[in-house]
N, C-alpha and C. Protein backbone atom coordinates (compact mmCIF):
# COMPACT_ATOMS: atom_id res chain seq x y z
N UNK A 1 0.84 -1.17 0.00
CA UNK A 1 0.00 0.00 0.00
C UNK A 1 0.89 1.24 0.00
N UNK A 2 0.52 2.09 -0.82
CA UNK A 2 1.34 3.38 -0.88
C UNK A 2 1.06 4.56 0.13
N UNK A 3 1.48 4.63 1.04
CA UNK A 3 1.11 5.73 2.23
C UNK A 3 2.17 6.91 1.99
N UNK A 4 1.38 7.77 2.51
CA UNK A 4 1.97 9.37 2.57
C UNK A 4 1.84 9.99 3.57
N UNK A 5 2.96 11.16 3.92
CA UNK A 5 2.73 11.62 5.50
C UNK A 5 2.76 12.94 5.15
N UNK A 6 1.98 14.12 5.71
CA UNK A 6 2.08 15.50 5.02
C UNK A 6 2.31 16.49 6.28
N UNK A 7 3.19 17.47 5.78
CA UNK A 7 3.63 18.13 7.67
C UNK A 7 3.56 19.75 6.71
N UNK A 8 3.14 20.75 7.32
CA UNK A 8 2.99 21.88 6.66
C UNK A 8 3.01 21.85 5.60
N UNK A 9 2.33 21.58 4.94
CA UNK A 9 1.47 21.98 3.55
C UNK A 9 2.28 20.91 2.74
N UNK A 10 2.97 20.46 2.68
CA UNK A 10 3.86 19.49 1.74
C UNK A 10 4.41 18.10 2.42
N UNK A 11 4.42 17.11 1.20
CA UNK A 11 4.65 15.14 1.93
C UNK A 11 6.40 15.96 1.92
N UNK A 12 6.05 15.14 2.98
CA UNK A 12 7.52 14.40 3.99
C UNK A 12 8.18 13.06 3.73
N UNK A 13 6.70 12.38 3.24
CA UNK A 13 7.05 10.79 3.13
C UNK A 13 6.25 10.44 2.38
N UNK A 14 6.87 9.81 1.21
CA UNK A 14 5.92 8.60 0.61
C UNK A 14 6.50 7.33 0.24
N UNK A 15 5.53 6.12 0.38
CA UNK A 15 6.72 5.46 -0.33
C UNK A 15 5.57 4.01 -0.29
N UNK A 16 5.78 2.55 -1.09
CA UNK A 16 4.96 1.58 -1.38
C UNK A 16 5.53 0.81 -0.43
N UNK A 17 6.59 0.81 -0.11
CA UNK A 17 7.20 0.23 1.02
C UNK A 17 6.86 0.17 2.57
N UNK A 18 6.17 0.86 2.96
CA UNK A 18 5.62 1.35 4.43
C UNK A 18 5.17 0.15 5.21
N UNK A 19 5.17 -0.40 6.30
CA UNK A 19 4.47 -1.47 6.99
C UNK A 19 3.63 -0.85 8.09
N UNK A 20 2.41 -1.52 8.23
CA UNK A 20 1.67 -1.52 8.98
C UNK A 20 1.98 -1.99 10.66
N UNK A 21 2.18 -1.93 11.72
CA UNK A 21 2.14 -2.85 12.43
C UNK A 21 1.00 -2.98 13.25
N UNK A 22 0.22 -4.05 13.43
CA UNK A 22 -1.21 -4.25 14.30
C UNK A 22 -0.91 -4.76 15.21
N UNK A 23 -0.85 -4.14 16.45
CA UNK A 23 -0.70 -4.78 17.56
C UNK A 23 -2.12 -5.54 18.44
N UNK A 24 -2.55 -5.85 19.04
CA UNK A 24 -3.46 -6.34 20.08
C UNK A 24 -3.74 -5.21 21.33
N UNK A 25 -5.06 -4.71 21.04
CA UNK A 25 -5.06 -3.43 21.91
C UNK A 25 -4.71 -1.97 21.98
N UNK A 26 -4.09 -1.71 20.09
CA UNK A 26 -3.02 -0.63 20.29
C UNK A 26 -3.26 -0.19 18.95
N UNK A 27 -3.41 1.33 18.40
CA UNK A 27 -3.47 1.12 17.27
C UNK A 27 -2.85 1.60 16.31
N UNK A 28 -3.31 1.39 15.45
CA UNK A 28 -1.74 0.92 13.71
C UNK A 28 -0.60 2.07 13.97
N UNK A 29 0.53 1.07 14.09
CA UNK A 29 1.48 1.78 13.35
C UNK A 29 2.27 1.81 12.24
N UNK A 30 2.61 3.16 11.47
CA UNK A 30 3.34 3.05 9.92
C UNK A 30 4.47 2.73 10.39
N UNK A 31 5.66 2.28 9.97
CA UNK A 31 6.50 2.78 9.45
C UNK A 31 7.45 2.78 8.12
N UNK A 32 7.90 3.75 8.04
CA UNK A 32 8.70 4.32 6.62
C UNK A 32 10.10 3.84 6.44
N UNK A 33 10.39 2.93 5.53
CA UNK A 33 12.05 3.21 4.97
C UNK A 33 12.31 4.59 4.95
N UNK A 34 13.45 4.67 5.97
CA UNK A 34 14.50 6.25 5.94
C UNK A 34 14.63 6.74 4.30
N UNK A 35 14.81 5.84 3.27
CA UNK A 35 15.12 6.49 2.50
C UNK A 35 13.92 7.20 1.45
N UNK A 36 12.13 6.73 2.00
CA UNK A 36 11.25 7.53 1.64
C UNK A 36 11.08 8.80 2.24
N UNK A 37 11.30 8.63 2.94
CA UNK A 37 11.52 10.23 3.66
C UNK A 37 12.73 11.36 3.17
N UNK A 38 11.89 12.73 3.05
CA UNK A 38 12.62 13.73 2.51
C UNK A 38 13.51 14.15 3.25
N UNK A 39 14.53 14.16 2.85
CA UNK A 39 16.01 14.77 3.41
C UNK A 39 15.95 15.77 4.31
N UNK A 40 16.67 15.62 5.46
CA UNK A 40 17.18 16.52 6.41
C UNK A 40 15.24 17.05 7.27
N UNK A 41 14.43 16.14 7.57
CA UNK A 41 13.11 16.22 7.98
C UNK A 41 13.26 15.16 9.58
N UNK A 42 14.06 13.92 9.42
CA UNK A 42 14.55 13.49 10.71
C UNK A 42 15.54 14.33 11.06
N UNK A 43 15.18 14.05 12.42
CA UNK A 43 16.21 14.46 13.64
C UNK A 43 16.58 13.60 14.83
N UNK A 44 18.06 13.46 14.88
CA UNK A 44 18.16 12.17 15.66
C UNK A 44 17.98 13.03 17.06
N UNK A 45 17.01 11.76 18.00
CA UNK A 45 16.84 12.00 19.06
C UNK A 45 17.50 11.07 19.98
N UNK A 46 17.49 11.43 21.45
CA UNK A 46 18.56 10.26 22.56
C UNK A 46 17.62 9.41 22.97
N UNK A 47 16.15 9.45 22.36
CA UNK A 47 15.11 8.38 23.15
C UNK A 47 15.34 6.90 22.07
N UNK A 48 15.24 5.94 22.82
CA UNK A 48 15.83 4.81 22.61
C UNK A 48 14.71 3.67 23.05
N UNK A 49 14.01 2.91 22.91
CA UNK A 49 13.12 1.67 23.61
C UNK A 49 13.92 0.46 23.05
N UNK A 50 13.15 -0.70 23.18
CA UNK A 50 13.08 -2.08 23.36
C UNK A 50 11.36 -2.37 22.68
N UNK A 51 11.40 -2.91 21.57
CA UNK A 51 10.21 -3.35 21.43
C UNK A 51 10.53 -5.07 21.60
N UNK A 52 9.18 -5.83 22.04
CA UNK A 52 9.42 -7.18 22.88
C UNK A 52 10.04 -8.17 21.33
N UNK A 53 9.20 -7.90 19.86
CA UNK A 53 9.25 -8.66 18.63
C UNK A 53 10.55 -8.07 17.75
N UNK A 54 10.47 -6.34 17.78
CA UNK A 54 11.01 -6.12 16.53
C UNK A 54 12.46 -5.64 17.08
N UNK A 55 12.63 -5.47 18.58
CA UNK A 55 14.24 -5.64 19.19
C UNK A 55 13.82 -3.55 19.35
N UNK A 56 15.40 -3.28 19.23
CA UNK A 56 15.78 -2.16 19.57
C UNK A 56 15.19 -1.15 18.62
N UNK A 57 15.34 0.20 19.46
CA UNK A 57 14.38 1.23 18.44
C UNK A 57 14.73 2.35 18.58
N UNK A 58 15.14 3.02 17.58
CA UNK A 58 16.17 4.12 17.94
C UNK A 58 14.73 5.49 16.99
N UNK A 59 14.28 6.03 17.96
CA UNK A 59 13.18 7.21 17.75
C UNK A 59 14.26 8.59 17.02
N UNK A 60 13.35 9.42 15.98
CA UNK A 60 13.60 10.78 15.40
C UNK A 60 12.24 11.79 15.57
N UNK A 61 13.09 13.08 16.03
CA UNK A 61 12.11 14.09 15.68
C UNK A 61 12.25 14.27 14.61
N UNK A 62 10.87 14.88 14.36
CA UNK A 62 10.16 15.34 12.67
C UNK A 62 9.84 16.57 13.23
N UNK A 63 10.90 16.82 11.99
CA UNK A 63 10.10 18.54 11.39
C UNK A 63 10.06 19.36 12.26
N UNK A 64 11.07 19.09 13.26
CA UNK A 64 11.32 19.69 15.18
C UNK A 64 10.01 19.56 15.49
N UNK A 65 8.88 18.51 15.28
CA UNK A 65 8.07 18.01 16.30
C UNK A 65 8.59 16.96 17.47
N UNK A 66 8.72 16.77 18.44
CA UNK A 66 9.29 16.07 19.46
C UNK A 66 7.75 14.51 19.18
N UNK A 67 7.82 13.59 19.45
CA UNK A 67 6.56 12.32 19.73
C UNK A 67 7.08 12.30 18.33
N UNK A 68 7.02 12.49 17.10
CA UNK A 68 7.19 12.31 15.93
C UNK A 68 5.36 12.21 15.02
N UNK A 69 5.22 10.51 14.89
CA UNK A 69 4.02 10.60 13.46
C UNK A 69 2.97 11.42 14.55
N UNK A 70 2.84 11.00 15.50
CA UNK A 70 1.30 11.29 16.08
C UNK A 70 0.61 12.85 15.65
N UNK A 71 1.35 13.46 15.91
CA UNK A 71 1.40 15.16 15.58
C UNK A 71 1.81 15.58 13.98
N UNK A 72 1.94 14.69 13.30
CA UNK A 72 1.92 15.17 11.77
C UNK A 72 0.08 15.69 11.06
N UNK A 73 0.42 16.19 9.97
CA UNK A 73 -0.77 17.10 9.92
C UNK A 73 -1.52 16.18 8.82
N UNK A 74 -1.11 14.80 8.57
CA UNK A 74 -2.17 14.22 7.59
C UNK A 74 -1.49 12.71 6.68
N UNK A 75 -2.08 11.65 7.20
CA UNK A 75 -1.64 10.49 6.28
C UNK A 75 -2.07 10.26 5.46
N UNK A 76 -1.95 10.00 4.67
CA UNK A 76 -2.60 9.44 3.26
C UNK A 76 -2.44 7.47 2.95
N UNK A 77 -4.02 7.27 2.89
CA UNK A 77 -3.02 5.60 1.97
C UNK A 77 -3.56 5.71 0.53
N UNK A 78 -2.75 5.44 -0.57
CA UNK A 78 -2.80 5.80 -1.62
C UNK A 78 -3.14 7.25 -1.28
N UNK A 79 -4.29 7.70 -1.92
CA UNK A 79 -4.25 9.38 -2.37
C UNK A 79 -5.80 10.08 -1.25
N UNK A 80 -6.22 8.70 -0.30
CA UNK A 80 -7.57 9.38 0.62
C UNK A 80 -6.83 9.62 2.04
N UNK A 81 -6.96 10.79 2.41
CA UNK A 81 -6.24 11.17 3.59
C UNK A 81 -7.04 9.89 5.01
N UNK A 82 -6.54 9.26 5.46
CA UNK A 82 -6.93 8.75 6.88
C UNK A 82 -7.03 9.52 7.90
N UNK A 83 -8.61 9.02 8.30
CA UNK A 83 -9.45 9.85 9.20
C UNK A 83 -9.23 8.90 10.30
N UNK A 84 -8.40 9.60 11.89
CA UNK A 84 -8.89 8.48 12.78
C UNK A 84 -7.16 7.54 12.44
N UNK A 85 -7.14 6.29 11.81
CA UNK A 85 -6.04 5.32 11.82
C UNK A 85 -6.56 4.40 10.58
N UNK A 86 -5.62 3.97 10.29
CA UNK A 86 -5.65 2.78 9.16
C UNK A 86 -6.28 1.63 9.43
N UNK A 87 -7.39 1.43 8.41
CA UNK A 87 -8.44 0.34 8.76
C UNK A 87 -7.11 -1.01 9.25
N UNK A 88 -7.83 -2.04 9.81
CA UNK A 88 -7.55 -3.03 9.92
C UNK A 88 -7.53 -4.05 8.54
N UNK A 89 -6.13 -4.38 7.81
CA UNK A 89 -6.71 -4.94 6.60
C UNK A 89 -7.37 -6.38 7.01
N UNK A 90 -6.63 -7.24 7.88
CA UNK A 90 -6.85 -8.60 8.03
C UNK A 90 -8.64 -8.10 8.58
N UNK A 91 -9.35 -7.57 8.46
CA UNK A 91 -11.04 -7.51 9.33
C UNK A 91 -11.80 -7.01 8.29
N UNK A 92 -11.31 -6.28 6.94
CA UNK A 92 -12.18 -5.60 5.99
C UNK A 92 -11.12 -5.82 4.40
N UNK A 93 -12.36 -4.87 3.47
CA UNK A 93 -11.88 -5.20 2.72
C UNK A 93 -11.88 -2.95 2.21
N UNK A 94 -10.84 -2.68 1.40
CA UNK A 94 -10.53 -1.26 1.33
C UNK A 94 -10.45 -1.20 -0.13
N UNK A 95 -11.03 0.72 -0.36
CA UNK A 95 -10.99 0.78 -2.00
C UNK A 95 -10.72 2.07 -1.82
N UNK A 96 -9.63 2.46 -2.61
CA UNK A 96 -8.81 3.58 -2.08
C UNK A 96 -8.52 4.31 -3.76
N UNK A 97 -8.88 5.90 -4.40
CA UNK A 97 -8.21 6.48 -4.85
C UNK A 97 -7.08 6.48 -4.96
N UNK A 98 -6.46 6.33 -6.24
CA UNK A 98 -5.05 6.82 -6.04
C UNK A 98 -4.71 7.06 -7.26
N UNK A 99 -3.08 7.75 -7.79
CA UNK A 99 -2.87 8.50 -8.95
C UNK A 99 -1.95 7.23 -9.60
N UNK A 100 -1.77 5.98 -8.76
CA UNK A 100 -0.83 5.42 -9.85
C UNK A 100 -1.18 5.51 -11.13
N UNK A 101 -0.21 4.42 -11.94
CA UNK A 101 -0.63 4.34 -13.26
C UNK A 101 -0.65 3.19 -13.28
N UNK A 102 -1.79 2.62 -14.26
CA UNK A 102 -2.04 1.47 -14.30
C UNK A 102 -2.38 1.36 -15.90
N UNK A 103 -1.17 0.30 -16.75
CA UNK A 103 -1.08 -0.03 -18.03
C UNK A 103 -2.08 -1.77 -17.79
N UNK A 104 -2.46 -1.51 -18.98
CA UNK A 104 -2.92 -3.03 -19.19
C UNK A 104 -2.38 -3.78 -20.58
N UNK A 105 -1.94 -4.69 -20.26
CA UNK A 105 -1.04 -5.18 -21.73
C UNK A 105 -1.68 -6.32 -21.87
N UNK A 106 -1.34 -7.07 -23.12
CA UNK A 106 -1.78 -7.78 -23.61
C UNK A 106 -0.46 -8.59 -24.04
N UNK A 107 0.19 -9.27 -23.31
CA UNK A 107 1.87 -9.49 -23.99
C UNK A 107 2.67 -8.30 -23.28
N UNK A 108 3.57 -8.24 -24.28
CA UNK A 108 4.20 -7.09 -24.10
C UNK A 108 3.64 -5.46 -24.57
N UNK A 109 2.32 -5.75 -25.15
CA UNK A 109 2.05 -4.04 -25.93
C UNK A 109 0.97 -3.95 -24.75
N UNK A 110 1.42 -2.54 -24.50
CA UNK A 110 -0.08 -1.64 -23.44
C UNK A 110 -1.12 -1.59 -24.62
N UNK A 111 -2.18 -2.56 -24.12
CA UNK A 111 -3.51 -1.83 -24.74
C UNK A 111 -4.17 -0.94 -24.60
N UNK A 112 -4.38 -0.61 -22.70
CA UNK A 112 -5.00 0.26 -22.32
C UNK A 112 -4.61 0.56 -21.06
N UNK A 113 -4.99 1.62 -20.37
CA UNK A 113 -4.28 2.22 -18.91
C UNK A 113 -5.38 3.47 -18.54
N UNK A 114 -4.82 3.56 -16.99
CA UNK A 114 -5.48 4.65 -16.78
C UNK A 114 -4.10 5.32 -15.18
N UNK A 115 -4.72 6.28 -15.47
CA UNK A 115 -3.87 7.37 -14.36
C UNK A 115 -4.64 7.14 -13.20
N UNK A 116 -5.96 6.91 -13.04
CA UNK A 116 -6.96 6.85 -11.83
C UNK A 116 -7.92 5.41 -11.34
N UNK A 117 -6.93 4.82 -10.90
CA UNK A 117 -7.95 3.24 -10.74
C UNK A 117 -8.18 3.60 -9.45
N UNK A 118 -8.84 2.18 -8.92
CA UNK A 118 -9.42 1.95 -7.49
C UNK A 118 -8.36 1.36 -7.38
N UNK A 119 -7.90 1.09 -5.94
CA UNK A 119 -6.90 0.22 -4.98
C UNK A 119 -8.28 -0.69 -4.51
N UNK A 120 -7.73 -1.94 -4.55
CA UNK A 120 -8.57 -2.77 -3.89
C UNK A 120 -7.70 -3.07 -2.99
N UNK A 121 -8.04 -3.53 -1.45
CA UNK A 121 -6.96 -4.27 -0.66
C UNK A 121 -7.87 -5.24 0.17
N UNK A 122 -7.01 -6.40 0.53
CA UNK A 122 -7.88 -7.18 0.71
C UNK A 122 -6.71 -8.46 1.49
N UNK A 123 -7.22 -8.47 2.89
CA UNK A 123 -5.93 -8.92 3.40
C UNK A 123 -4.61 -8.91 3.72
N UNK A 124 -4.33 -7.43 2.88
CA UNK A 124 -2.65 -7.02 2.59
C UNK A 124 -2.22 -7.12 1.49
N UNK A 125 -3.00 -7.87 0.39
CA UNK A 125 -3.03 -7.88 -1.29
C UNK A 125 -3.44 -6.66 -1.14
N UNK A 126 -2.42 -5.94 -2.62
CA UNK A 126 -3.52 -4.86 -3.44
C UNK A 126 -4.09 -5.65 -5.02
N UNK A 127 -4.91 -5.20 -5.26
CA UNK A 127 -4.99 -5.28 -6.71
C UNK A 127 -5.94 -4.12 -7.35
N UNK A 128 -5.33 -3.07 -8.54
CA UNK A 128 -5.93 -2.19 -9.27
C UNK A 128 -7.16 -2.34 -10.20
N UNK A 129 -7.98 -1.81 -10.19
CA UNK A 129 -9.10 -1.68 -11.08
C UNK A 129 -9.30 -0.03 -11.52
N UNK A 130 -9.50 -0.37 -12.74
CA UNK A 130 -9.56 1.20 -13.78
C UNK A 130 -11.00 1.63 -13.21
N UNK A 131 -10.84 2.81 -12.86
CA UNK A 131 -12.62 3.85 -12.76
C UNK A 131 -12.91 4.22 -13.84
C-alpha cells in the first residue's frame, strides 16, 4: 500500500514500502524506509526503547516536532487522507483512490491504462481496477 505523510502543507514521506504494524489493543502503526523520507526532515533524538518482537528502536524528531508521526498534519493511503487510523486490513476489505498508473497489456504491448484506478486491498493484497 502506498502511504503518505504530510507536515505543513507538503509530503515528507511517501513510499509503497511502508508497513503496517497491528498490535493487540493498540493502534496501527506506519512505518517508513528512511530512505522515503525527505532529506534533512529526521532528527536524531537520545530516546531509545526495546520493542518485545522487533528488538531495539532508535526514535527521530520530525520537522522539530518532538513524539514524531502522532502530531503530523495528515496520512494518506494511496491518495484518501486517513481519518482516525488505518483500517484493519486482516477484518475488511478497502478501496482507495489513487494517482498510480495502471497499463494493461496484452503481452508485451499496453492496450490500455489509466492514471486513476481503485486500490482494492484485501488482506494485505492490493490489486488495481480502472474507474
Amino acid at each position: 500500500m502506498r502511504m503518505s505523510v504530510e507536515l505543513g502543507g507538503r509530503v515528507i514521506a511517501r513510499s509503497d514500502d511502508a508497513v503496517l504494524l497491528f498490535e493487540p489493543g493498540r493502534y496501527p502503526v506506519a512505518y517508513f524506509p528512511t530512505r522515503d523520507i525527505e532529506e534533512g526532515v529526521l532528527e536524531p533524538s537520545d530516546h531509545e526503547s526495546e520493542h518485545p518482537d522487533l528488538g531495539r528502536t532508535i526514535w527521530f524528531d520530525v520537522g522539530g516536532r518532538r513524539g514524531a508521526w502522532h502530531l503530523m498534519d495528515a496520512f494518506y493511503e494511496e491518495d484518501e487522507r486517513i481519518v482516525g487510523h488505518s483500517a484493519d486490513p486482516y477484518h475488511r476489505i478497502d478501496i482507495r483512490r489513487t494517482s498510480r498508473h495502471l497499463p494493461v497489456r496484452a503481452g508485451d504491448q499496453v492496450v490500455a491504462g489509466t492514471h486513476a484506478p481503485l486500490a482494492l486491498y484485501e488482506f494485505g493484497e492490493i490489486g488495481l481496477v480502472e474507474s
